[in-house]
C-alpha atoms as a PDB file:
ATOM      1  CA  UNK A   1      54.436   4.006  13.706  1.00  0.00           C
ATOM      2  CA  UNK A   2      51.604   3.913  16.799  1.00  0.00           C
ATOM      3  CA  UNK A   3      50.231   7.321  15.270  1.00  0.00           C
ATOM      4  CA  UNK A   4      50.150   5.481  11.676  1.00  0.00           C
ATOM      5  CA  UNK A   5      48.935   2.619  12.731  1.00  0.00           C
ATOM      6  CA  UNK A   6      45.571   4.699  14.390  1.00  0.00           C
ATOM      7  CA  UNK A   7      44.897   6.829  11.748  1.00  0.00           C
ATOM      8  CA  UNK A   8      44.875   3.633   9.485  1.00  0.00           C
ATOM      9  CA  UNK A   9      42.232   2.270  11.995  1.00  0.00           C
ATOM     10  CA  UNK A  10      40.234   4.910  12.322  1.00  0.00           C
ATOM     11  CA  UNK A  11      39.708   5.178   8.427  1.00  0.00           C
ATOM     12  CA  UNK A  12      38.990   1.538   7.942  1.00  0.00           C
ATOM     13  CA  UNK A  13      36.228   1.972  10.739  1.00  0.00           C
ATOM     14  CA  UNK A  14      34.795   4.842   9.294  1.00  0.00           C
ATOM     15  CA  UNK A  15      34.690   2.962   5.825  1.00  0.00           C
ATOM     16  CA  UNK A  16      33.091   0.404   7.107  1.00  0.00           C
ATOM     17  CA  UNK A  17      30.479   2.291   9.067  1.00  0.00           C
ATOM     18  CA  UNK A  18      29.386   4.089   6.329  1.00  0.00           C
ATOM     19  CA  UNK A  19      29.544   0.837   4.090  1.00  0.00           C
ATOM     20  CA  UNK A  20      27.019  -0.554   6.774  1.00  0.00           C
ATOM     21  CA  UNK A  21      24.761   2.372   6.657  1.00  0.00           C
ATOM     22  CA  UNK A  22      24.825   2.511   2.450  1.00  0.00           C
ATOM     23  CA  UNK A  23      23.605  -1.169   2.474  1.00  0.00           C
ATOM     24  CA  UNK A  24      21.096  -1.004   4.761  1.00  0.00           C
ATOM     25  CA  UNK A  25      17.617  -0.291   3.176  1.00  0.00           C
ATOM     26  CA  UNK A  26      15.801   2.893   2.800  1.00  0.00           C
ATOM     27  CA  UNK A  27      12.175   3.298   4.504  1.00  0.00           C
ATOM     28  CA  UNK A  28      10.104   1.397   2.347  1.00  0.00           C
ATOM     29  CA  UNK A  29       6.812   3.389   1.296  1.00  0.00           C
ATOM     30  CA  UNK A  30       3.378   2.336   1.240  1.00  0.00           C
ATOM     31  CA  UNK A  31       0.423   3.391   0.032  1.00  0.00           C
ATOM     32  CA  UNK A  32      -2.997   3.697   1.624  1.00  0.00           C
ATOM     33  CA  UNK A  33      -6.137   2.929  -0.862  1.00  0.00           C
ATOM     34  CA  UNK A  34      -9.012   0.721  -1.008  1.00  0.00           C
ATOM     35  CA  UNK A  35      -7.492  -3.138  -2.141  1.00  0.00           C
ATOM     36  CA  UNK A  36     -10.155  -5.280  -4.219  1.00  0.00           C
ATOM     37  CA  UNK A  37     -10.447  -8.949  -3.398  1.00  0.00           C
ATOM     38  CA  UNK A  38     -12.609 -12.179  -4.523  1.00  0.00           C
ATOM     39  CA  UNK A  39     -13.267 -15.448  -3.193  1.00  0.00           C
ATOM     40  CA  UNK A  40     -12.066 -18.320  -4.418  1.00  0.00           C
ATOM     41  CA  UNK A  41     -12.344 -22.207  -2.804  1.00  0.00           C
ATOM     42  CA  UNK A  42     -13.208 -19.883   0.957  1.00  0.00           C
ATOM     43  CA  UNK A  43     -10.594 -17.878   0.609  1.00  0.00           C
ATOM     44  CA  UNK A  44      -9.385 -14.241  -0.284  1.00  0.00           C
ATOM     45  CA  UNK A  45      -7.732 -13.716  -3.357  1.00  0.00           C
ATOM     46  CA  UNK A  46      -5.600 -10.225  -4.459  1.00  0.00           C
ATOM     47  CA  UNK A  47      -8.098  -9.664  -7.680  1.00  0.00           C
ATOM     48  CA  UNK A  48      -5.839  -9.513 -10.558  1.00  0.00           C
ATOM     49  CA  UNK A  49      -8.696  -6.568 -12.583  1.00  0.00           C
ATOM     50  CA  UNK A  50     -10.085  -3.578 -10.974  1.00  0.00           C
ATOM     51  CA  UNK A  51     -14.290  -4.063 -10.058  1.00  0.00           C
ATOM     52  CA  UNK A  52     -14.634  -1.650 -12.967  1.00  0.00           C
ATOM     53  CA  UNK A  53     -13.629  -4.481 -15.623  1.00  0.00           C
ATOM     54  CA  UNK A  54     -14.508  -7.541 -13.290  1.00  0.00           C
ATOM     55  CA  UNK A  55     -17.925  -9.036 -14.274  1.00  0.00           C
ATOM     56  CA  UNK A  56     -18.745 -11.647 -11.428  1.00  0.00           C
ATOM     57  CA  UNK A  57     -21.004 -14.618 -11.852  1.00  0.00           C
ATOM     58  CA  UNK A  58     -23.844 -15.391  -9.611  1.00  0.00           C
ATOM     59  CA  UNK A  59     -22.672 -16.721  -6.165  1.00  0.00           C
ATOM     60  CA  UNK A  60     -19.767 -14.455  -5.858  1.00  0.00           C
ATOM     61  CA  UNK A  61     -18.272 -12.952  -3.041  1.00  0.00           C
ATOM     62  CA  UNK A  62     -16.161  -9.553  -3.698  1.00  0.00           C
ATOM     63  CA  UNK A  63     -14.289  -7.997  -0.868  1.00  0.00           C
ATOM     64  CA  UNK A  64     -12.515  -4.581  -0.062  1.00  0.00           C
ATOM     65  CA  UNK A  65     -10.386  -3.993   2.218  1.00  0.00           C
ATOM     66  CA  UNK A  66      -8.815  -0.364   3.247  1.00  0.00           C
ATOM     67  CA  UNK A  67      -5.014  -0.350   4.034  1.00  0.00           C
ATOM     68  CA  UNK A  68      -1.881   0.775   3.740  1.00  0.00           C
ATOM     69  CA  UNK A  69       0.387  -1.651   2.244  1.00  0.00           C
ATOM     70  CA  UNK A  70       3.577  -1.220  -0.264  1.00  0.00           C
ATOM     71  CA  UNK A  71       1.857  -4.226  -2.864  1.00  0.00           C
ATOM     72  CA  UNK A  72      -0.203  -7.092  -3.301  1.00  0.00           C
ATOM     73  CA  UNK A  73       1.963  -9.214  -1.115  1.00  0.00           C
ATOM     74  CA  UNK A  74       2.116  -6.975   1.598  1.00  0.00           C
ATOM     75  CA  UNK A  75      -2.023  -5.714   1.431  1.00  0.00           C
ATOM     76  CA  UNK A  76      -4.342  -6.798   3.794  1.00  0.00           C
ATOM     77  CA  UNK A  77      -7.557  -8.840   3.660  1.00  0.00           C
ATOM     78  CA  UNK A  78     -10.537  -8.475   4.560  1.00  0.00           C
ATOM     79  CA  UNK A  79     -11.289  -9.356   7.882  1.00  0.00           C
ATOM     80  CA  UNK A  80     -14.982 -10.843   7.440  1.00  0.00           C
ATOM     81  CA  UNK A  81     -13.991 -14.589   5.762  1.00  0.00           C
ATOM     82  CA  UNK A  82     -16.130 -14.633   2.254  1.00  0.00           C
ATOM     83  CA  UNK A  83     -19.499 -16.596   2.858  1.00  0.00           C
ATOM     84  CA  UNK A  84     -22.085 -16.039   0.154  1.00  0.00           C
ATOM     85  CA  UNK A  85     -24.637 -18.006   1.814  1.00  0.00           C
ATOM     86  CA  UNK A  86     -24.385 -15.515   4.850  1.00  0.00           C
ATOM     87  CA  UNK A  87     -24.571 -12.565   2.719  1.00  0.00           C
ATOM     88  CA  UNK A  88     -26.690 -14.086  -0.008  1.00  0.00           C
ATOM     89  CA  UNK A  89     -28.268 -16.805   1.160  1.00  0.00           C
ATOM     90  CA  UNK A  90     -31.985 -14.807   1.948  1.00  0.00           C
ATOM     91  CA  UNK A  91     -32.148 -12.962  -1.644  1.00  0.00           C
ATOM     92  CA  UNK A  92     -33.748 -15.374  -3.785  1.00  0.00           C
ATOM     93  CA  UNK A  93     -31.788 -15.747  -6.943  1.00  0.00           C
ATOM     94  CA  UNK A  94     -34.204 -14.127 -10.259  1.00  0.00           C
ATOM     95  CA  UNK A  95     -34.275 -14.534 -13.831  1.00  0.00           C
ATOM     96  CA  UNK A  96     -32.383 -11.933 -15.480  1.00  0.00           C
ATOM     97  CA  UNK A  97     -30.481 -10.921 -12.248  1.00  0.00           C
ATOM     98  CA  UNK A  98     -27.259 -12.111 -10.453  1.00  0.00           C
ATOM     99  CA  UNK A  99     -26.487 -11.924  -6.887  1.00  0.00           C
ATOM    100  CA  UNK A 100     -22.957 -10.634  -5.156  1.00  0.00           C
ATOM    101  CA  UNK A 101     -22.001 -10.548  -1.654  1.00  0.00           C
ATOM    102  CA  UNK A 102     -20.280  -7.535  -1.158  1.00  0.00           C
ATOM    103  CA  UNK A 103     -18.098  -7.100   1.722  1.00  0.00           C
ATOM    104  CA  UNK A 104     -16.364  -4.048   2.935  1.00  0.00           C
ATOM    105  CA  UNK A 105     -13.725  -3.908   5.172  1.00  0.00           C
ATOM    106  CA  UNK A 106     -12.479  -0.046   6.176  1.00  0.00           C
ATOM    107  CA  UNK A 107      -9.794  -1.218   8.080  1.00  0.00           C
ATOM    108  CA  UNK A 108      -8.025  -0.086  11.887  1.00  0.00           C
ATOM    109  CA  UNK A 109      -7.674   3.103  13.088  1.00  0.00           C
ATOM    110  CA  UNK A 110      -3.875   2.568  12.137  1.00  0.00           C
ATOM    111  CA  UNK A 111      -4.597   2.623   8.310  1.00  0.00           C
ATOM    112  CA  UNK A 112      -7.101   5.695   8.602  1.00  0.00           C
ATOM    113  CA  UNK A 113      -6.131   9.246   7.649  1.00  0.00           C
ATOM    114  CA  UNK A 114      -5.371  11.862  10.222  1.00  0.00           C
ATOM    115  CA  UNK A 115      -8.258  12.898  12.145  1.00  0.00           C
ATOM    116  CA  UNK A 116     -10.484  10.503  10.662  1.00  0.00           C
ATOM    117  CA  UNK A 117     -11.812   7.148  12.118  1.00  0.00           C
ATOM    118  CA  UNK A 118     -13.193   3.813  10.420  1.00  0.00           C
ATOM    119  CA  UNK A 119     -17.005   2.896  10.132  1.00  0.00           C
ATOM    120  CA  UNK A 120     -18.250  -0.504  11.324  1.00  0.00           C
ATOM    121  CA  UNK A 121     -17.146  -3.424   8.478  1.00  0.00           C
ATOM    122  CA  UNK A 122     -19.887  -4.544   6.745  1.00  0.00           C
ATOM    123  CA  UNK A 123     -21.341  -6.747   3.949  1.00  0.00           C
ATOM    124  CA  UNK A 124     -24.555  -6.560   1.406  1.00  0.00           C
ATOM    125  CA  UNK A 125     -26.104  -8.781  -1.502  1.00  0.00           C
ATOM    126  CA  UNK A 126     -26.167  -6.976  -4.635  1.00  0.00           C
ATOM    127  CA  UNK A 127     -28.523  -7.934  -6.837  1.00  0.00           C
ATOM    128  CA  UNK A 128     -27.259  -6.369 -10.617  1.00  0.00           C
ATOM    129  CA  UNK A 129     -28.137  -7.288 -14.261  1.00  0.00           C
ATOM    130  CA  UNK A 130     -26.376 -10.508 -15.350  1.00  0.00           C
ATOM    131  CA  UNK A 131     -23.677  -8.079 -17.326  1.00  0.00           C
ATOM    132  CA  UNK A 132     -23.151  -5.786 -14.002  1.00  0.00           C
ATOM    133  CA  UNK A 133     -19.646  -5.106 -13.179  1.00  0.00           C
ATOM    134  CA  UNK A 134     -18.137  -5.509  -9.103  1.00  0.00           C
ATOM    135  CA  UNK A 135     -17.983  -1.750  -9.498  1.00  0.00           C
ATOM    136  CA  UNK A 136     -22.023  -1.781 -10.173  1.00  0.00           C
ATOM    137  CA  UNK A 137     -22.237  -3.980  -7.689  1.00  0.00           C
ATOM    138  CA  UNK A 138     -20.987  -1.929  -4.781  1.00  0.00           C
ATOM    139  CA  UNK A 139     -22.356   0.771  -6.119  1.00  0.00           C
ATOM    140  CA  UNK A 140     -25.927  -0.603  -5.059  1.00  0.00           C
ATOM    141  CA  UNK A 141     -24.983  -1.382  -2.001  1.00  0.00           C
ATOM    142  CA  UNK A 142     -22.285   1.266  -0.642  1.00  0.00           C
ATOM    143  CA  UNK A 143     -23.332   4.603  -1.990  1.00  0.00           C
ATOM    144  CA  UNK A 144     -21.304   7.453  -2.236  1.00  0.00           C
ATOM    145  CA  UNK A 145     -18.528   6.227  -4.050  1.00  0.00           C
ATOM    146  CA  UNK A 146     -16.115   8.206  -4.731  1.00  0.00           C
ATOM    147  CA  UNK A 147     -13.313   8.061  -7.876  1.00  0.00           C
ATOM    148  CA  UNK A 148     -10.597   9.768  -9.536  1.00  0.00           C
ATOM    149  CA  UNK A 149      -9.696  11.417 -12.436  1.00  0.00           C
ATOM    150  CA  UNK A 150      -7.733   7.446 -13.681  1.00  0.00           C
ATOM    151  CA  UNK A 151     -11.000   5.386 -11.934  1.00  0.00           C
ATOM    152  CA  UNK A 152      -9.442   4.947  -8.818  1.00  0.00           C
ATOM    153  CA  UNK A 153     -11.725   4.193  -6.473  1.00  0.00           C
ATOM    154  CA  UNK A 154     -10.939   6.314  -3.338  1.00  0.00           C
ATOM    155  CA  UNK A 155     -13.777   6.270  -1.502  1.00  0.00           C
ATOM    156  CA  UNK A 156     -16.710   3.631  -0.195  1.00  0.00           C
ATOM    157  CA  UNK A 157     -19.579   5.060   1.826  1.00  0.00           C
ATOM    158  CA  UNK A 158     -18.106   8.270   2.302  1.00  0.00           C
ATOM    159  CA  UNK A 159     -15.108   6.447   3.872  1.00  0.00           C
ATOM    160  CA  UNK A 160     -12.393   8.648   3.841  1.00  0.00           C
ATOM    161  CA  UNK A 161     -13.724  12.007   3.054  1.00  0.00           C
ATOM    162  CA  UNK A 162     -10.293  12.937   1.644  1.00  0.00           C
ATOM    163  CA  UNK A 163      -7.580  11.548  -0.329  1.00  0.00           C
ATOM    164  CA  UNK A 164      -6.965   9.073  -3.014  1.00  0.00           C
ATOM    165  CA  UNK A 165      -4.048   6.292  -2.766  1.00  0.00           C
ATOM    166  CA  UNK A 166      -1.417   8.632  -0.996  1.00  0.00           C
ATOM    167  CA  UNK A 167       1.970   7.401  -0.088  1.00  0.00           C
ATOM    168  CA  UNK A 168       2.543   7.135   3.155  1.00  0.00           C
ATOM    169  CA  UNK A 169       5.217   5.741   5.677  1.00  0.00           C
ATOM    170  CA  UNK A 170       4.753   2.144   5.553  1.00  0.00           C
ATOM    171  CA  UNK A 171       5.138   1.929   9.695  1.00  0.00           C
ATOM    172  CA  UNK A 172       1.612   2.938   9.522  1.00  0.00           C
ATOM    173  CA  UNK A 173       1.455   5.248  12.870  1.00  0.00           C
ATOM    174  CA  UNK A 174      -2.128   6.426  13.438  1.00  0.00           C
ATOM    175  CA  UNK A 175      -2.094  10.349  12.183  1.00  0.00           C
ATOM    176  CA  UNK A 176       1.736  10.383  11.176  1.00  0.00           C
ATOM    177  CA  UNK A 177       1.085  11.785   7.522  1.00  0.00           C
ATOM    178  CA  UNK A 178      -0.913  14.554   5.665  1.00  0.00           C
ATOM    179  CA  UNK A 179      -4.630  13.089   4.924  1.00  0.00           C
ATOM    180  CA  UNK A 180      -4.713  15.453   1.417  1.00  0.00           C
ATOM    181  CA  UNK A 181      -1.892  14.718  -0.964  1.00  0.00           C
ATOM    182  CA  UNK A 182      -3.623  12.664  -3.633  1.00  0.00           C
ATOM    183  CA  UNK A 183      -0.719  10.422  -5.862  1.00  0.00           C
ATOM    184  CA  UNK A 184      -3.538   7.847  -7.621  1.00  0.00           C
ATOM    185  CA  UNK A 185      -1.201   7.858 -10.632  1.00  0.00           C
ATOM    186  CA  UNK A 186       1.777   6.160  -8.962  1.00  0.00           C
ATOM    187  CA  UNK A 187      -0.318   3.845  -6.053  1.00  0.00           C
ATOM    188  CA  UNK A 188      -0.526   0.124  -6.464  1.00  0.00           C
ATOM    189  CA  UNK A 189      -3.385  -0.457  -8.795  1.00  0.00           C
ATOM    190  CA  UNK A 190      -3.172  -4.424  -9.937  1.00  0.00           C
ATOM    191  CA  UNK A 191      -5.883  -5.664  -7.846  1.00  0.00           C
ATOM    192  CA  UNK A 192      -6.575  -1.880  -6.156  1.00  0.00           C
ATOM    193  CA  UNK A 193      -9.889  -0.764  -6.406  1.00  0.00           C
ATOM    194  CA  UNK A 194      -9.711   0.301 -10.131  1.00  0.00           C
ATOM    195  CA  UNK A 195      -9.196  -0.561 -14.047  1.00  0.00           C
ATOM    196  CA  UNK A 196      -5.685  -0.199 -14.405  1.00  0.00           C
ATOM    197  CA  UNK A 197      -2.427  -2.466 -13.702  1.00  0.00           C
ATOM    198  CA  UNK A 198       0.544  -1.303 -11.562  1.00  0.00           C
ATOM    199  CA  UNK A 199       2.624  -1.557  -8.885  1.00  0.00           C
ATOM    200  CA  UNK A 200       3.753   0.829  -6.035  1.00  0.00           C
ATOM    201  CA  UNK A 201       7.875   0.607  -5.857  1.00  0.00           C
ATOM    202  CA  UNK A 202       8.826   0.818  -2.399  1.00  0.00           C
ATOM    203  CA  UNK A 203      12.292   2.930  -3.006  1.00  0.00           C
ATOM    204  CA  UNK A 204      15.550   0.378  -1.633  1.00  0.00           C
ATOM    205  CA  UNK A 205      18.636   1.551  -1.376  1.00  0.00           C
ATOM    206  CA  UNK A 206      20.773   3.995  -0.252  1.00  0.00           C
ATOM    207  CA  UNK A 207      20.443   7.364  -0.523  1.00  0.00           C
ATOM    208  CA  UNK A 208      22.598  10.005  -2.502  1.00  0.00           C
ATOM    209  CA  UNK A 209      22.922  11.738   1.072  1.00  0.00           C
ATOM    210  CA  UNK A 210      24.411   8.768   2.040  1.00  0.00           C
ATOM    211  CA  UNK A 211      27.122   7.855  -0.875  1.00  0.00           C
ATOM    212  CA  UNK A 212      28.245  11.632  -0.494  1.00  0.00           C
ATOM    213  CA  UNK A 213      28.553  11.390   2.962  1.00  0.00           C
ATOM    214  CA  UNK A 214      31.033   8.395   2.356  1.00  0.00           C
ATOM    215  CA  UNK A 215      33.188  10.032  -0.191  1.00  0.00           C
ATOM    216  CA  UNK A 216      33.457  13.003   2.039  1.00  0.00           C
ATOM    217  CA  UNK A 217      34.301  11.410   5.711  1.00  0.00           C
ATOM    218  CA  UNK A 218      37.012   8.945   3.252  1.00  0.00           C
ATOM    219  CA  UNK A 219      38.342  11.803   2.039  1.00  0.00           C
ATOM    220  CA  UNK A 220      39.030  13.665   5.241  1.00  0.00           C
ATOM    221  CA  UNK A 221      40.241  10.703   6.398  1.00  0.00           C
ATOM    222  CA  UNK A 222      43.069  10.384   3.658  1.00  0.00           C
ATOM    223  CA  UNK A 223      43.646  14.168   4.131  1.00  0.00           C
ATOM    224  CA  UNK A 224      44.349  13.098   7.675  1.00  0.00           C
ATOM    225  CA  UNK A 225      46.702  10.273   7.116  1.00  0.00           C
ATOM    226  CA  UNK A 226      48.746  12.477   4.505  1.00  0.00           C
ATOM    227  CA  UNK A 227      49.754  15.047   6.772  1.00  0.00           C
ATOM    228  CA  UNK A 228      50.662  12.558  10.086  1.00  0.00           C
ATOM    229  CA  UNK A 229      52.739  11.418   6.888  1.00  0.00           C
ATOM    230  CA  UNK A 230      54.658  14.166   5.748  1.00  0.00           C
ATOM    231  CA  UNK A 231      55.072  15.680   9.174  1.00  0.00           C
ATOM    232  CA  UNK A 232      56.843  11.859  10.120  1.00  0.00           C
ATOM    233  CA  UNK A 233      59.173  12.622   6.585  1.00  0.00           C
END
């Protein structure tokens, strides 16, 4: 009965270990790409087009920040608080013209690709052509840019020389990934520094590893608790 009894415990903690482990989540992923922001009533809003569609008005303050986030909630501002008059305020507005502030915001050294550090942040008025887009904007103010083949924008000032919206681990340790692999088709993109609408998905749940583990460890456990059986009969 006492030898029953245990093997009947030890299955039911097994089970239940592995039930913890299957429910807890996977590593979420994140991606690391240039996020596009605008100000609204002093603050920083998530920009809900890419700069190449967005067609700002005069007085208006665009922002990008560099990051690695898994989404829109999750991405980070720019640090710089949006102030057009600062930017703006000694470019005299002109007929036929529009002025943006422009400010750009490469991020840590946490966020930066191996072997690779962060300018200075900085910010710049643009004066464009009443009919400019944010992406013409920058443009005049933050040369090289540098795009994908789907209008991602991947690079401002030269700033990363490599790599376009990879997925990374979402702990975001300094130098902990490969600065290369370039996944623009499946990065975040509502609000990223491009045309296009999208999400990153950051991958919850337990693995198929883990569910075959289960089944296996339950199953040696029955084995187990058959033969102390039949060797009590």
């Amino acid at each position: 009965m006492l030898r029953r009894s245990a093997a009947w415990l030890s299955l039911l903690g097994l089970g239940a270990l592995l039930a913890g482990l299957a429910a807890a989540p996977a590593q979420a992923a994140g991606y690391r790409y240039w996020s596009f922001w605008q100000a609204e009533d002093g603050a920083w809003h998530y920009a809900t087009e890419g700069p190449a569609t967005a067609r700002p008005a005069d007085g208006t303050v665009d922002g990008y920040r560099f990051s690695v986030s898994e989404d829109s909630g999750d991405a980070a501002t720019p640090r710089e608080a949006p102030d057009f008059e600062a930017v703006c305020g000694a470019t005299p507005a002109t007929a036929g013209t529009k002025r943006v502030a422009v400010v750009i915001d490469p991020g840590t050294s946490q966020d930066a690709p191996s072997g690779q550090r962060p300018p200075a942040q900085r910010s710049a008025c643009a004066q464009v052509g009443t009919d400019a887009t944010s992406a013409e904007a920058l443009a005049q103010v933050a040369k090289p840019l540098r795009y994908d083949g789907s209008a991602l924008l991947c690079a401002i000032g030269g700033y990363p020389r490599t790599g376009c919206g990879e997925q990374v681990d979402s702990s975001r340790t300094a130098g902990a990934d490969a600065d290369s692999a370039e996944a623009s088709a499946s990065a975040p993109e509502s609000g990223s520094a491009s045309g296009g609408t999208g999400s990153g998905d950051g991958g919850q749940g337990p693995s198929l590893g883990v569910w075959a583990g289960m089944a296996a460890v339950l199953g040696l456990g029955a084995a187990a608790l058959w033969r102390a059986r039949r060797r009590r009969g």
